[in-house]
Protein backbone atom coordinates (compact mmCIF):
# COMPACT_ATOMS: atom_id res chain seq x y z
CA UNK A 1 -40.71 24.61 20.49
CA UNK A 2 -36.69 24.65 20.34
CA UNK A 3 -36.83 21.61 22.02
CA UNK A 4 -39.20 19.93 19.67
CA UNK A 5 -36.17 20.80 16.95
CA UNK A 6 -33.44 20.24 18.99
CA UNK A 7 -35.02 16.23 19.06
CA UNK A 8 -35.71 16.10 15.13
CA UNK A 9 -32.83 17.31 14.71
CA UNK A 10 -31.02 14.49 17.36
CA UNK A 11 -33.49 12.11 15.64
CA UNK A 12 -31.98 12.87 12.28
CA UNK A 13 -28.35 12.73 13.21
CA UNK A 14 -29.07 9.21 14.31
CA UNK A 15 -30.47 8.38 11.22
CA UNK A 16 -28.36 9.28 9.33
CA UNK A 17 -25.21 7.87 11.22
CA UNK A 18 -27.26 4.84 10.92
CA UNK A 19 -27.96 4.92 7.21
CA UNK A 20 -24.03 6.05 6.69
CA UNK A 21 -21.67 6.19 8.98
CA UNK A 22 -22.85 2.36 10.43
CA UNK A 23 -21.60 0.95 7.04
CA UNK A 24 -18.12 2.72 7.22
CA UNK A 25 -17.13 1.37 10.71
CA UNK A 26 -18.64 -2.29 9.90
CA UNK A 27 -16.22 -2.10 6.85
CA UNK A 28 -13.58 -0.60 9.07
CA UNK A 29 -13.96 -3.49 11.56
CA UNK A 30 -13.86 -5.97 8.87
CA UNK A 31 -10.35 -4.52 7.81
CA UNK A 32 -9.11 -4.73 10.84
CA UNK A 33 -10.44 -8.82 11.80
CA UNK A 34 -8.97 -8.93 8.21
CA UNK A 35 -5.66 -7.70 9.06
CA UNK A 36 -5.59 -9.22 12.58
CA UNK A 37 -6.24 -12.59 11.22
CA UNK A 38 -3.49 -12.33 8.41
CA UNK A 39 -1.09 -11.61 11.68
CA UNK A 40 -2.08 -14.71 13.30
CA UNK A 41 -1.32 -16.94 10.14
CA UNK A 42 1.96 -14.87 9.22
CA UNK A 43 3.49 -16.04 12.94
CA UNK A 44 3.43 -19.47 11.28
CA UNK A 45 4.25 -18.65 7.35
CA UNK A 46 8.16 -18.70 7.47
CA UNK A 47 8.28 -16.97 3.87
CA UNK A 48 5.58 -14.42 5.15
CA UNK A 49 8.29 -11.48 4.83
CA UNK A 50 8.54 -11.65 1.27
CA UNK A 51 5.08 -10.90 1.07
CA UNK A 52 5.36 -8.17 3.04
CA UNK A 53 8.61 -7.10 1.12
CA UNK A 54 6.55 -7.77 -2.11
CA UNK A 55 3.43 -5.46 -0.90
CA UNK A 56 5.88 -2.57 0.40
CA UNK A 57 7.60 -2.45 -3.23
CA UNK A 58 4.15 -2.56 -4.66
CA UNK A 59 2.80 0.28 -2.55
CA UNK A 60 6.34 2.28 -3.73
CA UNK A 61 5.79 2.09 -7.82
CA UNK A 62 3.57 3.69 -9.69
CA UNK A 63 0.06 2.08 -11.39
CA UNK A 64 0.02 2.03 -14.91
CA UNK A 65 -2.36 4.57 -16.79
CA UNK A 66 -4.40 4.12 -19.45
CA UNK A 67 -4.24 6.96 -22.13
CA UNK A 68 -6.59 7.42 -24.83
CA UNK A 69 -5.81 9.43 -27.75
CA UNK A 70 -9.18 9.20 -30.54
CA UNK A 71 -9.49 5.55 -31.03
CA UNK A 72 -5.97 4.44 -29.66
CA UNK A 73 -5.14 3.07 -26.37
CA UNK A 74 -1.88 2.90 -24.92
CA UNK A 75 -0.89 2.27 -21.61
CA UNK A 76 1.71 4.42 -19.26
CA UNK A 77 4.63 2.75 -17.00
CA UNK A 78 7.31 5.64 -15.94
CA UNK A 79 7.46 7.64 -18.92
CA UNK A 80 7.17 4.79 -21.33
CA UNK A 81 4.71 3.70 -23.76
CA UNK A 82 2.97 0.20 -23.83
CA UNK A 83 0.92 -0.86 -26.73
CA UNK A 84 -1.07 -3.35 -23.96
CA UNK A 85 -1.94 -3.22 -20.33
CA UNK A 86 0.07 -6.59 -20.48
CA UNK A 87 3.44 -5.26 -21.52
CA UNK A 88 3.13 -2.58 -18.88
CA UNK A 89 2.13 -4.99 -16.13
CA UNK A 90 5.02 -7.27 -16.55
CA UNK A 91 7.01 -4.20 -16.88
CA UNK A 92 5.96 -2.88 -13.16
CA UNK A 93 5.90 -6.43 -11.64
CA UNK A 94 9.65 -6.34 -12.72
CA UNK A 95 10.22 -3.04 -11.08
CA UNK A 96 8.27 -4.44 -8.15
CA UNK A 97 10.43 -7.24 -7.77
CA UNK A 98 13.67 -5.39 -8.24
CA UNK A 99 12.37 -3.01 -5.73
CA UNK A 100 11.68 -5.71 -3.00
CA UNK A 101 15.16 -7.28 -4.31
CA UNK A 102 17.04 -4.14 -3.41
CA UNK A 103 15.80 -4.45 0.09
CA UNK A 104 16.78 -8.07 1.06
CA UNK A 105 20.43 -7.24 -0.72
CA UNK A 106 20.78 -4.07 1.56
CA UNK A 107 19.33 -4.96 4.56
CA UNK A 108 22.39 -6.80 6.10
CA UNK A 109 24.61 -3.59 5.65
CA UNK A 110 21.53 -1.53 7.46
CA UNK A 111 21.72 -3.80 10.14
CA UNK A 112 25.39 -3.79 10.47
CA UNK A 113 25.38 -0.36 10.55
CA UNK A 114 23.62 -0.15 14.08
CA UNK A 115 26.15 1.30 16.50
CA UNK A 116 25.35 1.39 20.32
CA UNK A 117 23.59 4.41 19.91
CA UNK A 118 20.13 3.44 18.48
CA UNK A 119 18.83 5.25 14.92
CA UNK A 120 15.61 6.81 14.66
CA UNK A 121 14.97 4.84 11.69
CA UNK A 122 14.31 1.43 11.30
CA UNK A 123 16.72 -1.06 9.19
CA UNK A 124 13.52 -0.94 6.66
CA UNK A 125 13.75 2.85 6.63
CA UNK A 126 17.76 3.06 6.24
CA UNK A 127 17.53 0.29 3.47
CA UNK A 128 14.77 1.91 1.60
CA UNK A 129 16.35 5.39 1.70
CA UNK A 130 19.31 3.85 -0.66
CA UNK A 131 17.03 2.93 -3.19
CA UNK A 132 18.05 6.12 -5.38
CA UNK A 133 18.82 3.04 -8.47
CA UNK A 134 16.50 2.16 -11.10
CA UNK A 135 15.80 -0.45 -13.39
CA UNK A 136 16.90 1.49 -16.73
């Protein structure tokens, strides 16, 4: 009899990897043919490192939030108050741009800085860890 429920219970796992864990690892895959794809057409994009500047800076500021208060909606970019999602999303595409800005002005002293003895950190790293300035 333990056998019977050892193979409903075998026959259950299955279906149930099948109804939900199938679905993750097709969108998984498709991420990564995604991704792999993108690599292909960035070897012949010359300008495709200021994408990838551009998507670092985004991934490094903060979304804007929506707060509602009653019947009034305002929208919050660091510690500042927008009256529309508008404002606050030029606001942060400035801040994204000054972000990816601050990169490509100190990358040529992080790569001068190399001495024979080779840093743990990248020249991305050492650039982006003197990014203690902000727009304000």
């Amino acid at each position: 009899m333990t056998n019977v429920f050892w193979a409903c219970a075998f026959v259950l796992a299955c279906i149930l990897f099948h109804r939900f864990g199938l679905p993750r690892l097709k969108r998984f895959d498709a991420a990564n043919v995604a991704r792999i794809a993108q690599q292909e057409r960035d070897k012949a994009d010359t300008n495709a490192h200021f994408r990838h500047a551009l998507d670092v800076a985004d991934e490094q500021v903060e979304a804007v939030q929506e707060i509602k208060t009653g019947d009034i909606t305002g929208y919050l970019f660091e510690a500042q108050m927008f009256a529309t999602r508008d404002e606050a999303e030029e606001m942060r595409a400035r801040r994204v741009g000054v972000v990816a800005r601050r990169f490509y002005e100190e990358l040529p002293v992080a790569l001068m800085s190399q001495s024979d003895v080779r840093s743990p950190l990248s020249a991305r790293e050492r650039a982006s860890s003197r990014w203690k300035r902000t727009i304000h």
